[in-house]
C-alpha atoms as a PDB file:
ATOM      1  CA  UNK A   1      -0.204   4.644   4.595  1.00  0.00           C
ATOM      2  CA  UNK A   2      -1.617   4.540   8.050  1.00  0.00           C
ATOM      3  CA  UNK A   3      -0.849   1.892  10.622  1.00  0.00           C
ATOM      4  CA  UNK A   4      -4.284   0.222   9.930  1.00  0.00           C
ATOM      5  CA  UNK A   5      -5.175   1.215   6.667  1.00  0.00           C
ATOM      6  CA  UNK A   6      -4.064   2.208   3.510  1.00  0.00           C
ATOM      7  CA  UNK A   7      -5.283   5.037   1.181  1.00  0.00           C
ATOM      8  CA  UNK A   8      -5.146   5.434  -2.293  1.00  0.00           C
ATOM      9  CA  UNK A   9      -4.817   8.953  -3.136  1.00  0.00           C
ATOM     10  CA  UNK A  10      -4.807  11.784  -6.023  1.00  0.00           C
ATOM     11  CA  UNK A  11      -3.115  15.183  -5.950  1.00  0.00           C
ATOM     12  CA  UNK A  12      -5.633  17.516  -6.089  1.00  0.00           C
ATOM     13  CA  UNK A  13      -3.710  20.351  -6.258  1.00  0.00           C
ATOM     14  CA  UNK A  14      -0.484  21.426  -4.188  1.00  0.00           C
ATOM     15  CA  UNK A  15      -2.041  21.122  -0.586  1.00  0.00           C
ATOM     16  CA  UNK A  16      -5.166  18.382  -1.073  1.00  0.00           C
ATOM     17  CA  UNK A  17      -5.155  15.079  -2.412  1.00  0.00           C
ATOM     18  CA  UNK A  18      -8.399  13.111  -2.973  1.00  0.00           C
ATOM     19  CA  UNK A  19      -9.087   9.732  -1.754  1.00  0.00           C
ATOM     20  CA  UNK A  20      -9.673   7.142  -4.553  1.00  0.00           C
ATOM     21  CA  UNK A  21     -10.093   4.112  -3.074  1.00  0.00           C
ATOM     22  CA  UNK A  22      -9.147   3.209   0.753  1.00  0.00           C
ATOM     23  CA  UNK A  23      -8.582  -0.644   2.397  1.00  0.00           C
ATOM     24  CA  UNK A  24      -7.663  -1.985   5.784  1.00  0.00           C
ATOM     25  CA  UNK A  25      -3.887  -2.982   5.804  1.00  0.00           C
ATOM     26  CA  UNK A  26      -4.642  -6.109   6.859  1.00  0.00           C
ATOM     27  CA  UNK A  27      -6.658  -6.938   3.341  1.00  0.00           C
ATOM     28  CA  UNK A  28      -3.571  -5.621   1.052  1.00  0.00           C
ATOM     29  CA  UNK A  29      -1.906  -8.524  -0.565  1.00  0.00           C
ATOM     30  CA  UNK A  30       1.393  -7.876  -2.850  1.00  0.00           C
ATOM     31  CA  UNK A  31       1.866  -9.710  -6.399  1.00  0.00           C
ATOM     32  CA  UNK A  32       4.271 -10.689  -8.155  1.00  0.00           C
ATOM     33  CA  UNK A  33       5.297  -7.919 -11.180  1.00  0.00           C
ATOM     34  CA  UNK A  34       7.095 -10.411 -13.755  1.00  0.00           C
ATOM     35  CA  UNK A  35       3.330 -10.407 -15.818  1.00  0.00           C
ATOM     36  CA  UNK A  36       3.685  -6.870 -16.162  1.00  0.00           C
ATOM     37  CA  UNK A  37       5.724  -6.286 -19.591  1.00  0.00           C
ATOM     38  CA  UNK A  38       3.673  -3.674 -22.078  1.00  0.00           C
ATOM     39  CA  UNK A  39       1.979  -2.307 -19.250  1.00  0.00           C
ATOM     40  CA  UNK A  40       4.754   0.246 -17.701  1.00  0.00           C
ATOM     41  CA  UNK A  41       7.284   2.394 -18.890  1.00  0.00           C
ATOM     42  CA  UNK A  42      10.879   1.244 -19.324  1.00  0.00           C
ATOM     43  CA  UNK A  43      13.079   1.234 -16.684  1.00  0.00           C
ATOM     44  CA  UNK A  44      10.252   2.379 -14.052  1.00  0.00           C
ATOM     45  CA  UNK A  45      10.135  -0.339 -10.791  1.00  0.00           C
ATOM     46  CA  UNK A  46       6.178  -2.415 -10.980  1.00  0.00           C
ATOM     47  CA  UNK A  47       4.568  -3.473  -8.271  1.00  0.00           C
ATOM     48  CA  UNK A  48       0.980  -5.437  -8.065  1.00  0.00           C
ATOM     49  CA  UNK A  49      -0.734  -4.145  -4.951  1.00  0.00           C
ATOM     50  CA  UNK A  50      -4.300  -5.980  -3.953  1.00  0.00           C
ATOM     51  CA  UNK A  51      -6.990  -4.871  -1.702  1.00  0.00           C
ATOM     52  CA  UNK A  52      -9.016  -7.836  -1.234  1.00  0.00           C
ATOM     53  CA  UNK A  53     -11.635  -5.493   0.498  1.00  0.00           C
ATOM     54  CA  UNK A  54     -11.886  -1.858  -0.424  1.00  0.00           C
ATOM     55  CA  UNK A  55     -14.358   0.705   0.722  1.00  0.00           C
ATOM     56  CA  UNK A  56     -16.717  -1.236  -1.769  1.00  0.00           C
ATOM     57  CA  UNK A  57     -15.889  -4.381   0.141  1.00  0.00           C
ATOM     58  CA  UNK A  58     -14.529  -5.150  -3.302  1.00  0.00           C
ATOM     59  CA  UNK A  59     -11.276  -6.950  -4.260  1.00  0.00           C
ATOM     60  CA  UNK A  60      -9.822  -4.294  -6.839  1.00  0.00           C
ATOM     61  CA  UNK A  61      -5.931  -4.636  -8.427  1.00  0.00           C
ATOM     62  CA  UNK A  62      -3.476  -1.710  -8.854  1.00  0.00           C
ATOM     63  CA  UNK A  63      -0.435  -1.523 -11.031  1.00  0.00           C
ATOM     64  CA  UNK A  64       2.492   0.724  -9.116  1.00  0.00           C
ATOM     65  CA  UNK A  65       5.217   1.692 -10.320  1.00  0.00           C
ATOM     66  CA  UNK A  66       7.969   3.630  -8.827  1.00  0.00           C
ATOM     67  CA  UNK A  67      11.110   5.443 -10.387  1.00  0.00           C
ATOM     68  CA  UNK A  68      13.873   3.834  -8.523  1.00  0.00           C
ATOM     69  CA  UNK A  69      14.058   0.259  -7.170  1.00  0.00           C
ATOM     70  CA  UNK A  70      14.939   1.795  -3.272  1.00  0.00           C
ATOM     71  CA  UNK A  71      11.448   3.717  -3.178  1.00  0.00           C
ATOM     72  CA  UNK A  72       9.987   0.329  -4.710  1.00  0.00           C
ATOM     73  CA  UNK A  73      12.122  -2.271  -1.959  1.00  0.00           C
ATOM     74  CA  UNK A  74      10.872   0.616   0.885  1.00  0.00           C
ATOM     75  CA  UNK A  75       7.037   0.269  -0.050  1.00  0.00           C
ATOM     76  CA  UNK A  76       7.171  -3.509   0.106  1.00  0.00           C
ATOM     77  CA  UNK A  77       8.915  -3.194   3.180  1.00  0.00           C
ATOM     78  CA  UNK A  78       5.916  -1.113   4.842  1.00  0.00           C
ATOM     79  CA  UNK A  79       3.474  -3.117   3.207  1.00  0.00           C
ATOM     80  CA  UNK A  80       4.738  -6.444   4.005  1.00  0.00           C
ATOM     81  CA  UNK A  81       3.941  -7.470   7.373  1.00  0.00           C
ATOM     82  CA  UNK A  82       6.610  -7.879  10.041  1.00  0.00           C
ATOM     83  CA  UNK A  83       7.576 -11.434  10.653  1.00  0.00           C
ATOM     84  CA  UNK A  84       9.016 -12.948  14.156  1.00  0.00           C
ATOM     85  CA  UNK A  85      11.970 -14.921  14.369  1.00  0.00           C
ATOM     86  CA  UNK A  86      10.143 -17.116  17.003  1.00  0.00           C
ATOM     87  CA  UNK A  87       8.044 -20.347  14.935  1.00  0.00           C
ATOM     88  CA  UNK A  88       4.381 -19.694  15.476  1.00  0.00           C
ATOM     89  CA  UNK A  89       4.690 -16.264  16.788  1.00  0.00           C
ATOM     90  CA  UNK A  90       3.142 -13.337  15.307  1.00  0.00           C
ATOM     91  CA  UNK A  91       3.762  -9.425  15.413  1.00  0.00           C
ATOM     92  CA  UNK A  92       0.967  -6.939  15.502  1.00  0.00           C
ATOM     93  CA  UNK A  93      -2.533  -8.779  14.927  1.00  0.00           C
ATOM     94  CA  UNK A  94      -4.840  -7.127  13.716  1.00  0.00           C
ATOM     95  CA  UNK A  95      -6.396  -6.489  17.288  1.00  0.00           C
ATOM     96  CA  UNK A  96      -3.252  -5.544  18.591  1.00  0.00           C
ATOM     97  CA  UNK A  97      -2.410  -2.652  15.678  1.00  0.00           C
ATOM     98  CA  UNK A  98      -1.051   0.471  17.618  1.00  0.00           C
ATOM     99  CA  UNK A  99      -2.613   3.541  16.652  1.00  0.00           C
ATOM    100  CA  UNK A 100      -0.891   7.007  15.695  1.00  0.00           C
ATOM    101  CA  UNK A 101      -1.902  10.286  15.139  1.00  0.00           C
ATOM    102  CA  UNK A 102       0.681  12.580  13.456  1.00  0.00           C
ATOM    103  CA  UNK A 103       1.136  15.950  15.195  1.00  0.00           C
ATOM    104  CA  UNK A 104       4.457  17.694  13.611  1.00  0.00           C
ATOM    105  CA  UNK A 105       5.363  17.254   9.566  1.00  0.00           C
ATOM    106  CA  UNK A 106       7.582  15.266   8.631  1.00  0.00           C
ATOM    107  CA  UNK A 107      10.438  15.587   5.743  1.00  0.00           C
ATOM    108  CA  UNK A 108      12.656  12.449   4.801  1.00  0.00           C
ATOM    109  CA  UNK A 109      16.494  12.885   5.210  1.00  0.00           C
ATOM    110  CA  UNK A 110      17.271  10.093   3.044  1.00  0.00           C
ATOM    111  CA  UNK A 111      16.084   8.606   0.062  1.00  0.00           C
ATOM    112  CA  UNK A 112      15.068   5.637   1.505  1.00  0.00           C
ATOM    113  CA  UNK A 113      12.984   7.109   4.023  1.00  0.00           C
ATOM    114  CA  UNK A 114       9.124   7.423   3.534  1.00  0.00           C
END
């Protein structure tokens, strides 16, 4: 996850992972998981994830799942955007999306941190 856009990734091997499929994070929509019985293992934590404009400028689905409801609640919580306690106000436009470049690694100290 990037500040404007999201990749979907493989691990290629134990220092490269290959893109699969890439949208702007303003096109990612989030879906409801209660449809998703059959379709993922027991006691694993769904989550619908929509790009409603990939690098095909295609809408395309994905079924996530994570292994603990935290790592689940902290992906929605990246994905969703922020909200403003002020009616009619709105945080971070999509013309107004800072920009970052990572310099230094980083390594989560807790297990909620991504």
């Amino acid at each position: 996850l990037l500040t404007d856009l999201l990749l979907l990734t493989k691990r290629k091997n134990e220092e490269k992972f290959l893109v699969q499929d890439y949208c702007p994070r303003n096109m990612i929509q989030l879906g409801d998981t209660y449809a998703v019985s059959g379709l993922c293992e027991p006691g694993s934590f769904p989550l619908w994830l929509t790009l409603l404009q990939n690098y095909e400028s295609r809408t395309q689905e994905v079924l996530l799942t994570f292994s603990s409801r935290t790592e689940r609640d902290s992906w929605v919580d990246l994905l969703t955007p922020a909200t403003s306690q002020i009616e009619g106000e709105k945080i971070y436009e999509g013309w107004d999306c800072p920009r970052v470049t990572a310099v230094t690694p980083f390594t989560p100290e807790d297990e909620g941190e991504v």
